[in-house]
Protein backbone atom coordinates (compact mmCIF):
# COMPACT_ATOMS: atom_id res chain seq x y z
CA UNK A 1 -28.52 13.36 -18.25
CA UNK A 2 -31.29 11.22 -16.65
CA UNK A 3 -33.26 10.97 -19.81
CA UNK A 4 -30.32 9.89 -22.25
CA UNK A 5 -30.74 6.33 -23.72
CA UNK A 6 -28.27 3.66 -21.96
CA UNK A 7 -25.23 3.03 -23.65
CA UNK A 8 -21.77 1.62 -22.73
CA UNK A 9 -18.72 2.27 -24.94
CA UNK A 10 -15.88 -0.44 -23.29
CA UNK A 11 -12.20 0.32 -23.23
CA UNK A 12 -11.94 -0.75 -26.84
CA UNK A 13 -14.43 1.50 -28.59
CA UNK A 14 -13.14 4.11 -26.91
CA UNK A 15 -9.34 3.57 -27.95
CA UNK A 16 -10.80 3.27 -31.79
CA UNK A 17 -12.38 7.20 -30.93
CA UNK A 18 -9.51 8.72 -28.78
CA UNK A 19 -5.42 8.98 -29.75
CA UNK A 20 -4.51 8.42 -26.05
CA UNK A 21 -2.61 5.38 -24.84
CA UNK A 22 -1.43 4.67 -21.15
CA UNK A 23 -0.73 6.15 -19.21
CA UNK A 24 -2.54 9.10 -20.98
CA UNK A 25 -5.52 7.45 -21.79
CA UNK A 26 -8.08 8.82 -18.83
CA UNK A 27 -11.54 6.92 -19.72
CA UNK A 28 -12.27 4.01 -18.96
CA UNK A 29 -15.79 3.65 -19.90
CA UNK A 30 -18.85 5.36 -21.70
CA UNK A 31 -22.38 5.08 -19.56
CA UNK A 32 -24.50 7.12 -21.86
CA UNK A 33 -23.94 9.30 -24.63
CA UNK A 34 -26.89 11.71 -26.54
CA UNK A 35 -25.57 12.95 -30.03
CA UNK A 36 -25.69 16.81 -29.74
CA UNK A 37 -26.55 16.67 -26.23
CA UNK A 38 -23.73 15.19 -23.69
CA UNK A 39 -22.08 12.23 -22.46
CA UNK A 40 -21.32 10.46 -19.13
CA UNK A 41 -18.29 8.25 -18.33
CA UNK A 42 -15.90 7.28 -16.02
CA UNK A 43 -12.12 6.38 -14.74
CA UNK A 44 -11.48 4.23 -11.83
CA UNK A 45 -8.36 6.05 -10.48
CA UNK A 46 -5.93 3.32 -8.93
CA UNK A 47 -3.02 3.45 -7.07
CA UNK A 48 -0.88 2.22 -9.71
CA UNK A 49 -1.39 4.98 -11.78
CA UNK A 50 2.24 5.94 -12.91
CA UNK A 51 1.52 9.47 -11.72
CA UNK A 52 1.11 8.86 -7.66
CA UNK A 53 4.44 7.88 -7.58
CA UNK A 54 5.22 11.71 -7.71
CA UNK A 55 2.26 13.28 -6.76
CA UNK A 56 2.66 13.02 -3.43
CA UNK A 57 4.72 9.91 -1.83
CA UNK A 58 2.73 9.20 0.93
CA UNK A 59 -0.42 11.22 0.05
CA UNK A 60 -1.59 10.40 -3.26
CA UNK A 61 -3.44 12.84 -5.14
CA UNK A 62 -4.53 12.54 -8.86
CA UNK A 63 -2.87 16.34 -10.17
CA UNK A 64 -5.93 18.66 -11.15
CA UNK A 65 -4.55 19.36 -14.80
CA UNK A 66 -5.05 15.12 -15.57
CA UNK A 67 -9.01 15.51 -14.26
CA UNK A 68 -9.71 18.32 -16.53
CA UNK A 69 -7.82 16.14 -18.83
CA UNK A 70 -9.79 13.57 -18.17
CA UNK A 71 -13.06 15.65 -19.28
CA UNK A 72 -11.19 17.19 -22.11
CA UNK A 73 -10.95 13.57 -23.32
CA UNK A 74 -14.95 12.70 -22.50
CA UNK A 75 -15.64 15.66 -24.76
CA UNK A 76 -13.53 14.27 -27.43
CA UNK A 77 -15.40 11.09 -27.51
CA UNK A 78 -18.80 13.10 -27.02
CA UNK A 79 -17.53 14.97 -30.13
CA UNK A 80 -16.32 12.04 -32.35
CA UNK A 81 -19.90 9.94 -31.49
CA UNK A 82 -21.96 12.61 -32.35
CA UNK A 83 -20.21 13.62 -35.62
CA UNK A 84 -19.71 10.14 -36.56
CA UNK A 85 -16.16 10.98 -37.70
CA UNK A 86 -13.32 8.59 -38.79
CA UNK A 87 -10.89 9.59 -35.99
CA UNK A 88 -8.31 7.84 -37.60
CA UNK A 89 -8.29 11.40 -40.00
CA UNK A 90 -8.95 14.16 -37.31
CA UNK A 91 -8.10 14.83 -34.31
CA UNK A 92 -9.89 16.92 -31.50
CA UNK A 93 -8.00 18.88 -29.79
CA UNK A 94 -8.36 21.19 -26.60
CA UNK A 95 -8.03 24.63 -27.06
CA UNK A 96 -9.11 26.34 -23.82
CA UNK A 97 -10.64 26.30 -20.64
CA UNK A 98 -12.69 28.95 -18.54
CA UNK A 99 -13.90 28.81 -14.82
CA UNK A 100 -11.99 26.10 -13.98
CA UNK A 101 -12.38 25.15 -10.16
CA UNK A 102 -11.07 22.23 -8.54
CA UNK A 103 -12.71 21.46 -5.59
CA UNK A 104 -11.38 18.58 -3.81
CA UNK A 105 -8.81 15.72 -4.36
CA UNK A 106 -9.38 12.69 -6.59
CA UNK A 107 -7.44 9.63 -4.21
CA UNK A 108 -6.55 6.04 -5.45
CA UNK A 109 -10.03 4.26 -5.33
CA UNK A 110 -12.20 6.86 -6.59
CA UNK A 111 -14.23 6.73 -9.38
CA UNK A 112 -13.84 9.76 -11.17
CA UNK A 113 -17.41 10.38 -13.07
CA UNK A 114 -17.23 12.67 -15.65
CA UNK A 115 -19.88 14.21 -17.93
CA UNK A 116 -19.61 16.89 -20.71
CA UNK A 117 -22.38 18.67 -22.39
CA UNK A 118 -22.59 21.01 -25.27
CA UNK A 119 -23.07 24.84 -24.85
CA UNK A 120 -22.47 25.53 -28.23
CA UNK A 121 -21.24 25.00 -31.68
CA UNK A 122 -19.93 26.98 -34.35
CA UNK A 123 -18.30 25.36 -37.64
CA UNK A 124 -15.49 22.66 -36.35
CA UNK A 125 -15.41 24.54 -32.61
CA UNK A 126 -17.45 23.13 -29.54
CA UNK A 127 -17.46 24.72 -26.09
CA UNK A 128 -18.86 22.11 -23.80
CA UNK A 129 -19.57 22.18 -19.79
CA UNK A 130 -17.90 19.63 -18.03
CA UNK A 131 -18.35 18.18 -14.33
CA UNK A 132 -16.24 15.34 -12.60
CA UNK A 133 -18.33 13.97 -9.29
CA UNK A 134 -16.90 11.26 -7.10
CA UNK A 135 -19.64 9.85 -5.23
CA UNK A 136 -22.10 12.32 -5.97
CA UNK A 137 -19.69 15.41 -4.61
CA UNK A 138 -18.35 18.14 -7.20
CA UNK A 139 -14.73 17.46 -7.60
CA UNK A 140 -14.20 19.86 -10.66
CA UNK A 141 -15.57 22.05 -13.23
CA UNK A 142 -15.24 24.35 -16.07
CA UNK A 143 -15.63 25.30 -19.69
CA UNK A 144 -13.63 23.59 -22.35
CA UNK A 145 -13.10 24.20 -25.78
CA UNK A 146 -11.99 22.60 -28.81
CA UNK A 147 -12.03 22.16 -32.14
CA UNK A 148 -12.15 19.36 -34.44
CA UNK A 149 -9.07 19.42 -37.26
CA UNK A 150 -8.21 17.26 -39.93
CA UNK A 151 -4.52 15.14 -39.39
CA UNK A 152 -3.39 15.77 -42.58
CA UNK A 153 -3.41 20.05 -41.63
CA UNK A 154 -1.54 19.82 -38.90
């Protein structure tokens, strides 16, 4: 997303867009965003995250299911900025992935880059692509999907 305008959404913004809290709050930061197009942002992955303690003593490796979680969450703030919606009323929530493939492990000092973009929309349901890269190498990928509901409905 090389043309996209630049942007930064801090740690604050973002809590206002996404439910998450720690420890299951995976962004840390917005670097550009294009309404209708696709987002980039990041987590710096640290060794105090409370998951390493399990996953593995000794060899810590950030679990594959919190990365796509991680861009699951990226598209949910993608989703919120470009529909301009109160997400103190809805909520986005994941509701599938395709062609998932992890490709290598995400270690304590890695900054996880993530980026979603749109592939297409239909009412209240997006299916995005999304990409995590640390230092420029493909870490994981896939198709996610979700849709947009209102709090209230649930």
């Amino acid at each position: 997303m090389s043309n996209a305008p630049a942007f930064v959404d801090d740690i604050r913004s973002i809590m206002q867009m996404l439910p998450h809290r720690y420890p299951f709050l995976l962004v840390d930061r917005v670097v550009s965003f294009e309404s209708g197009v696709g987002i980039t942002a990041y987590k710096n992955v640290t060794f105090n995250e409370n998951f390493f303690q399990g996953h593995f003593p000794g060899q810590p490796i950030m679990p594959g299911v919190l990365i796509l979680e991680a861009l699951a969450q990226t598209g949910g703030i993608f989703v919120v900025k470009t529909l301009g919606i109160d997400s103190s009323d809805k909520l986005f929530l994941f509701t599938g992935i395709d062609g998932v493939k992890i490709r290598r492990p995400v270690v304590p000092g890695d900054r996880l880059n993530m980026e979603a973009s749109v592939i297409k929309r239909k009412l209240n349901i997006w299916k995005m692509q999304g990409r995590a890269t640390v230092d420029g190498d493909l870490v994981a990928e896939g198709i996610f999907t979700a849709a947009v509901v209102d709090k209230g409905k649930m």
